[in-house]
N, C-alpha and C. Protein backbone atom coordinates (compact mmCIF):
# COMPACT_ATOMS: atom_id res chain seq x y z
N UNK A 1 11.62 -30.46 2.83
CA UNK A 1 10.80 -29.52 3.56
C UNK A 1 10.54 -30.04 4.97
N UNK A 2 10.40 -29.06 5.95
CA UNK A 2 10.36 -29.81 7.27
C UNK A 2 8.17 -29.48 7.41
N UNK A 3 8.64 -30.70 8.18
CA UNK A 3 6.79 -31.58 8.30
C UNK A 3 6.72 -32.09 9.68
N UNK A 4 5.74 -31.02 10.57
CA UNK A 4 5.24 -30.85 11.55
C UNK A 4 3.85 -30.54 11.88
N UNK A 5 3.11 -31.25 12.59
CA UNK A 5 1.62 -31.31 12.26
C UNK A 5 1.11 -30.00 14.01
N UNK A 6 2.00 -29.72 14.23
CA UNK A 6 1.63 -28.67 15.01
C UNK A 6 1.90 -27.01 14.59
N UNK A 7 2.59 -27.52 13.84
CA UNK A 7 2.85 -25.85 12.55
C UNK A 7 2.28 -26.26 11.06
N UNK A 8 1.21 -24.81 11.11
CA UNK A 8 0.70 -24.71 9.60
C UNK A 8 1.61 -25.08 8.74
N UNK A 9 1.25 -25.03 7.35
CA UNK A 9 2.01 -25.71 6.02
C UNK A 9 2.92 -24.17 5.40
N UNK A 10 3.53 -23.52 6.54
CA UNK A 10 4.16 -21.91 6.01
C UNK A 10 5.08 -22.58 4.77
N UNK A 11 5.68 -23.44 4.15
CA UNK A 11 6.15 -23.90 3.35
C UNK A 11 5.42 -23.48 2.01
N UNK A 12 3.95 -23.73 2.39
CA UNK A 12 3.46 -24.04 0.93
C UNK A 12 2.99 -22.14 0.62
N UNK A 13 3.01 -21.47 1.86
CA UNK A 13 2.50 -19.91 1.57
C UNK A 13 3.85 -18.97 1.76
N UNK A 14 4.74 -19.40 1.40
CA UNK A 14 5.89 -18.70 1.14
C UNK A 14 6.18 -18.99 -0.19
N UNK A 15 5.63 -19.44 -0.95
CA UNK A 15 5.71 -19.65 -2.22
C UNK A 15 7.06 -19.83 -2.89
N UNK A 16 8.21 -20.26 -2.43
CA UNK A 16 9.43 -20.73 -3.13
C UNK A 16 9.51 -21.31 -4.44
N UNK A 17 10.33 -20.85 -5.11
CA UNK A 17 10.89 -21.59 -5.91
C UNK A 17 10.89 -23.21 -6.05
N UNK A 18 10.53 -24.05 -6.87
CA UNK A 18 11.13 -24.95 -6.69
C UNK A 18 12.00 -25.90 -6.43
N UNK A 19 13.06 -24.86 -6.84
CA UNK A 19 14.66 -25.28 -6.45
C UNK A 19 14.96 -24.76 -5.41
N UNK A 20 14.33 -24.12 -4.59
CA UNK A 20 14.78 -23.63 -3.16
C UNK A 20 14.10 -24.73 -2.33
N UNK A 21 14.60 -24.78 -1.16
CA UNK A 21 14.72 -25.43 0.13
C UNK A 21 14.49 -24.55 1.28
N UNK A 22 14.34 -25.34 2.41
CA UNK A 22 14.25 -24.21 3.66
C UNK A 22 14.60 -25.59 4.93
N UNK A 23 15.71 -24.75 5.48
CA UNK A 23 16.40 -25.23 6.50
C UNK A 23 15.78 -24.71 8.25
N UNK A 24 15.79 -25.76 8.97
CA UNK A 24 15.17 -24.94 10.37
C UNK A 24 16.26 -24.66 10.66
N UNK A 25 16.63 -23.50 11.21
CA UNK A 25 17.98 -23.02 11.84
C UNK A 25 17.84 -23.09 13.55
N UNK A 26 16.75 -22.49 14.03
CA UNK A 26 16.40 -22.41 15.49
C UNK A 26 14.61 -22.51 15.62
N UNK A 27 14.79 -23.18 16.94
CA UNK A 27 13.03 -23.25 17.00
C UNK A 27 12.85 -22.96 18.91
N UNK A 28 11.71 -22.34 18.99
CA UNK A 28 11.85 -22.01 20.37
C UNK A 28 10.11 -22.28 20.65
N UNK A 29 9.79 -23.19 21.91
CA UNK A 29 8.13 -23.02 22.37
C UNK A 29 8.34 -22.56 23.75
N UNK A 30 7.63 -21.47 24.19
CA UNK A 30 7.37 -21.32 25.46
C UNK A 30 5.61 -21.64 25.81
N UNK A 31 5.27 -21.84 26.99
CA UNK A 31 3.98 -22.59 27.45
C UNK A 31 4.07 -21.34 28.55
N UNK A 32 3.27 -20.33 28.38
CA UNK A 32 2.65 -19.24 29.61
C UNK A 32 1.47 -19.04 30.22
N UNK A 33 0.69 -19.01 30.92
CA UNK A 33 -0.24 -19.37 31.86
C UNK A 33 -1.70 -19.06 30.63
N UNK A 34 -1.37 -17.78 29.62
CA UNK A 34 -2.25 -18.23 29.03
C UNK A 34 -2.53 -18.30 27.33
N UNK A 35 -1.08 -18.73 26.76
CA UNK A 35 -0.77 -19.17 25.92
C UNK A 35 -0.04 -19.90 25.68
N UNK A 36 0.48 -20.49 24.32
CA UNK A 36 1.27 -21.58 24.05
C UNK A 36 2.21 -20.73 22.73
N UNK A 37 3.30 -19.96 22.84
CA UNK A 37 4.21 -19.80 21.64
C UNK A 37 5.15 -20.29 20.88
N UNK A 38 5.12 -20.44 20.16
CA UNK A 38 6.27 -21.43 19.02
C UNK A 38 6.39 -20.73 18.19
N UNK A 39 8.06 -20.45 18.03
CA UNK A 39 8.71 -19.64 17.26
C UNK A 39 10.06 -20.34 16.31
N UNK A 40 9.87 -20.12 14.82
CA UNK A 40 10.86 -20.96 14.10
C UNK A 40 11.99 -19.94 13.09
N UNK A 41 13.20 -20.35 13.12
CA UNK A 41 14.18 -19.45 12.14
C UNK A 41 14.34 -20.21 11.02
N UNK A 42 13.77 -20.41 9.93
CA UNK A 42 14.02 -21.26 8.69
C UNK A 42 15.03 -20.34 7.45
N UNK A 43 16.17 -21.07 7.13
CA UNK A 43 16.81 -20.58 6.43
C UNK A 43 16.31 -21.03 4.63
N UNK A 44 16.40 -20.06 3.91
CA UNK A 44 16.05 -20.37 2.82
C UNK A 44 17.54 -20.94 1.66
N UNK A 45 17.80 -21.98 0.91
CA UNK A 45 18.55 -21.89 0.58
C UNK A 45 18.35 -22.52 -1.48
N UNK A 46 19.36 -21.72 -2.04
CA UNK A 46 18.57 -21.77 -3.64
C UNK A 46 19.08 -23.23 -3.93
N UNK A 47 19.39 -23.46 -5.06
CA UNK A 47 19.55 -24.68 -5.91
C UNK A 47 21.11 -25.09 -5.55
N UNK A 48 22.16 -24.03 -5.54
CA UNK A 48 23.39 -24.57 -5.00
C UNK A 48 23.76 -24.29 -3.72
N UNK A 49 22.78 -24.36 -2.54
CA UNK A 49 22.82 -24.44 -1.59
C UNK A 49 23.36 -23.03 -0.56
N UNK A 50 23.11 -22.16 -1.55
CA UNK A 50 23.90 -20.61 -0.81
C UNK A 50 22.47 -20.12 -0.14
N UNK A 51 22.71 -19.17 1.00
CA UNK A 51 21.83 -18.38 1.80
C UNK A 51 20.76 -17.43 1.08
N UNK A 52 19.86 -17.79 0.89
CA UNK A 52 18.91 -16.70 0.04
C UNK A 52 18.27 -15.28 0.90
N UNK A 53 17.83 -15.48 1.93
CA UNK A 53 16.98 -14.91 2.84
C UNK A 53 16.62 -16.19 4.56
N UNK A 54 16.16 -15.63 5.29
CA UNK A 54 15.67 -16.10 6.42
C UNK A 54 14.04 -15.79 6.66
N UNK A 55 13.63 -17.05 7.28
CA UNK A 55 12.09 -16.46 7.58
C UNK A 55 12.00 -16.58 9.02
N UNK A 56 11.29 -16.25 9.48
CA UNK A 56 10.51 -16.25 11.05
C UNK A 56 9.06 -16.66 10.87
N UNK A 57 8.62 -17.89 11.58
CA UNK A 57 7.32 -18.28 11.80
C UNK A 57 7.12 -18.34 13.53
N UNK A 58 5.52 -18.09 13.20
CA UNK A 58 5.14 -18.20 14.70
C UNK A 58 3.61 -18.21 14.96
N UNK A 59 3.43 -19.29 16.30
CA UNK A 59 2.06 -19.66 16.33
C UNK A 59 1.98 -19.05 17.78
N UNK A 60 0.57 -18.53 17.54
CA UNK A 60 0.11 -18.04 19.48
C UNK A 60 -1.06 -18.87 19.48
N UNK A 61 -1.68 -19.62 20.64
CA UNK A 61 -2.43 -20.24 21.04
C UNK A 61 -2.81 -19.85 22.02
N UNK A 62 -3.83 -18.97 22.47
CA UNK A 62 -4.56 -18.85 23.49
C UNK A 62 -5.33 -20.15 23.86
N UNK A 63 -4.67 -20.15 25.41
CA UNK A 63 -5.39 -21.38 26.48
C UNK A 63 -6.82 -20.81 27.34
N UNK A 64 -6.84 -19.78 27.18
CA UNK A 64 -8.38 -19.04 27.48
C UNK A 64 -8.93 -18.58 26.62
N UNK A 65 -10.57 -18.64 27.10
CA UNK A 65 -11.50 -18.62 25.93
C UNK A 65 -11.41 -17.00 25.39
N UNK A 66 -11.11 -16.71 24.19
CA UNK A 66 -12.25 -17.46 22.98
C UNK A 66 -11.06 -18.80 22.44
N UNK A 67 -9.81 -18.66 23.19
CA UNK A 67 -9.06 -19.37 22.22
C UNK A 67 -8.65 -19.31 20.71
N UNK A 68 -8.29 -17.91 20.76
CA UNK A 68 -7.61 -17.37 19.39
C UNK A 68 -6.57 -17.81 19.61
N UNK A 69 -6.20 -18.08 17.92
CA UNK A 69 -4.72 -18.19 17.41
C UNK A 69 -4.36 -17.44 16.43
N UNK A 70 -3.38 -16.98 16.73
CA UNK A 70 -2.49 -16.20 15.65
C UNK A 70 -1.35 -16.83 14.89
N UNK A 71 -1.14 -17.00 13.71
CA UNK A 71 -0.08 -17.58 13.07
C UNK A 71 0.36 -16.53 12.26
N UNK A 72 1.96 -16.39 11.76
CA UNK A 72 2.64 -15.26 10.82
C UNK A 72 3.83 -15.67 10.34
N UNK A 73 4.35 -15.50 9.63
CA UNK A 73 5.67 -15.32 8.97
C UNK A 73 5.99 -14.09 8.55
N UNK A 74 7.35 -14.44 8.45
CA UNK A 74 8.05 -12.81 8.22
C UNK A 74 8.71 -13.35 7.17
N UNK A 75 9.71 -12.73 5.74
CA UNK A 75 11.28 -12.82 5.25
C UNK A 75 11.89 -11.79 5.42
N UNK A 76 13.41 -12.03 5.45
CA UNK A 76 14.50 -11.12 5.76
C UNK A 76 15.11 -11.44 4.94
N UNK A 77 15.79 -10.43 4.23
CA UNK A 77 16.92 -10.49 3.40
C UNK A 77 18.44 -10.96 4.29
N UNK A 78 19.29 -11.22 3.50
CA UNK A 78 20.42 -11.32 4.13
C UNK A 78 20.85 -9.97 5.38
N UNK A 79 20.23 -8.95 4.73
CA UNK A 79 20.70 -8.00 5.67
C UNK A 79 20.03 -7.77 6.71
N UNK A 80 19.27 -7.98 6.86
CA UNK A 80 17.64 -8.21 8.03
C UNK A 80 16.72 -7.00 7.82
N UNK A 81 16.62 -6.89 6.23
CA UNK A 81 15.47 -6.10 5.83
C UNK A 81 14.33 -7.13 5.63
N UNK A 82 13.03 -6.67 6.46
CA UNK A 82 12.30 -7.01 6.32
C UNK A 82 11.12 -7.12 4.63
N UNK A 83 10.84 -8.14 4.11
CA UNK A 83 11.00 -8.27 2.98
C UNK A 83 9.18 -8.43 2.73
N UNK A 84 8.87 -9.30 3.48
CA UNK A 84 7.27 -9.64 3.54
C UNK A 84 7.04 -10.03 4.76
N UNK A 85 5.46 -10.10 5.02
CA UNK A 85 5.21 -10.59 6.21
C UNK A 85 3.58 -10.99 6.20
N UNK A 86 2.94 -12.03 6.87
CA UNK A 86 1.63 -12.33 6.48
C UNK A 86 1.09 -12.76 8.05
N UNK A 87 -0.22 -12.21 8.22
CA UNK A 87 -0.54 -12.82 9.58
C UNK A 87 -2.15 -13.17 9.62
N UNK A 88 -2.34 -14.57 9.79
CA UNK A 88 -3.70 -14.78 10.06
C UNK A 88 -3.96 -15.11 11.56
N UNK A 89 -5.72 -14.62 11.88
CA UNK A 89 -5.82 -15.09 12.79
C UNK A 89 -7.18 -16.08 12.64
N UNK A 90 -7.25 -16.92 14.33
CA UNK A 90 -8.28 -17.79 13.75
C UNK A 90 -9.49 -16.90 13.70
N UNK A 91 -10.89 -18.33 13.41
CA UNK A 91 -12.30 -17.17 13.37
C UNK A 91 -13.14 -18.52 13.71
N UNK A 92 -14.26 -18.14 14.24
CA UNK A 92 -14.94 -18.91 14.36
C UNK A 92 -16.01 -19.76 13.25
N UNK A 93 -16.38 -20.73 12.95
CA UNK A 93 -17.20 -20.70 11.58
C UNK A 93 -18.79 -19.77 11.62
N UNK A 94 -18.99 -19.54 12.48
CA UNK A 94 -20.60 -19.21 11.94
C UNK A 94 -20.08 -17.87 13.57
N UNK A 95 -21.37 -16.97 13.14
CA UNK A 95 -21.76 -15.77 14.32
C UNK A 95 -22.60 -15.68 15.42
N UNK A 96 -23.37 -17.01 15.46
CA UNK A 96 -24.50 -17.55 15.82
C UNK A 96 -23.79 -17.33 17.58
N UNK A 97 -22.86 -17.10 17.91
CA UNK A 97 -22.60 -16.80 19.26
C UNK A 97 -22.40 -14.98 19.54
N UNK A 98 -22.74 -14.27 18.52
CA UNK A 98 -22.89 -13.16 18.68
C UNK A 98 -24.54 -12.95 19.45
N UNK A 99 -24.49 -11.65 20.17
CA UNK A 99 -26.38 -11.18 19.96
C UNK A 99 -26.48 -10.28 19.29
């Protein structure tokens, strides 16, 4: 499994198989005046090593306040049907900065 402490654990919320694997195929960060994007192509592959599906991950980091982040994954089938997709964003712990 690939282990990067600047990308969430999308490994463990894609829920694979055990006998599946996931390969990074392509990874892309751009840095824009007021975010930070990182974008990953992870290939999924089963027990004898054939193509199962593809995922897409991706983190947004707002560099201005409030400083939301958005994180998501997608799967694609071999054919690039979109299969699932999950997106959190951050939150603050308490409201106490509301009025």
């Amino acid at each position: 499994m690939i282990s990067d402490h600047r990308q969430p654990p999308f490994e463990t919320w894609f829920e694979l198989p055990p006998e599946h694997s996931l390969t990074l195929a392509d990874s892309r960060r751009v840095k824009r005046a007021s975010a930070i994007l990182e974008t990953r192509w992870l290939e999924e592959l089963d027990a004898q090593d054939r193509l199962v599906a593809r995922f897409r991950t991706w983190t947004k980091q707002s560099l201005k306040p409030p400083y939301r982040q958005q994180i998501g994954w997608e799967r694609f089938s071999l054919t690039g049907q979109l299969l699932d997709r999950e997106i959190r964003y951050s939150r603050r712990d308490s409201d106490d900065y509301l009025h």
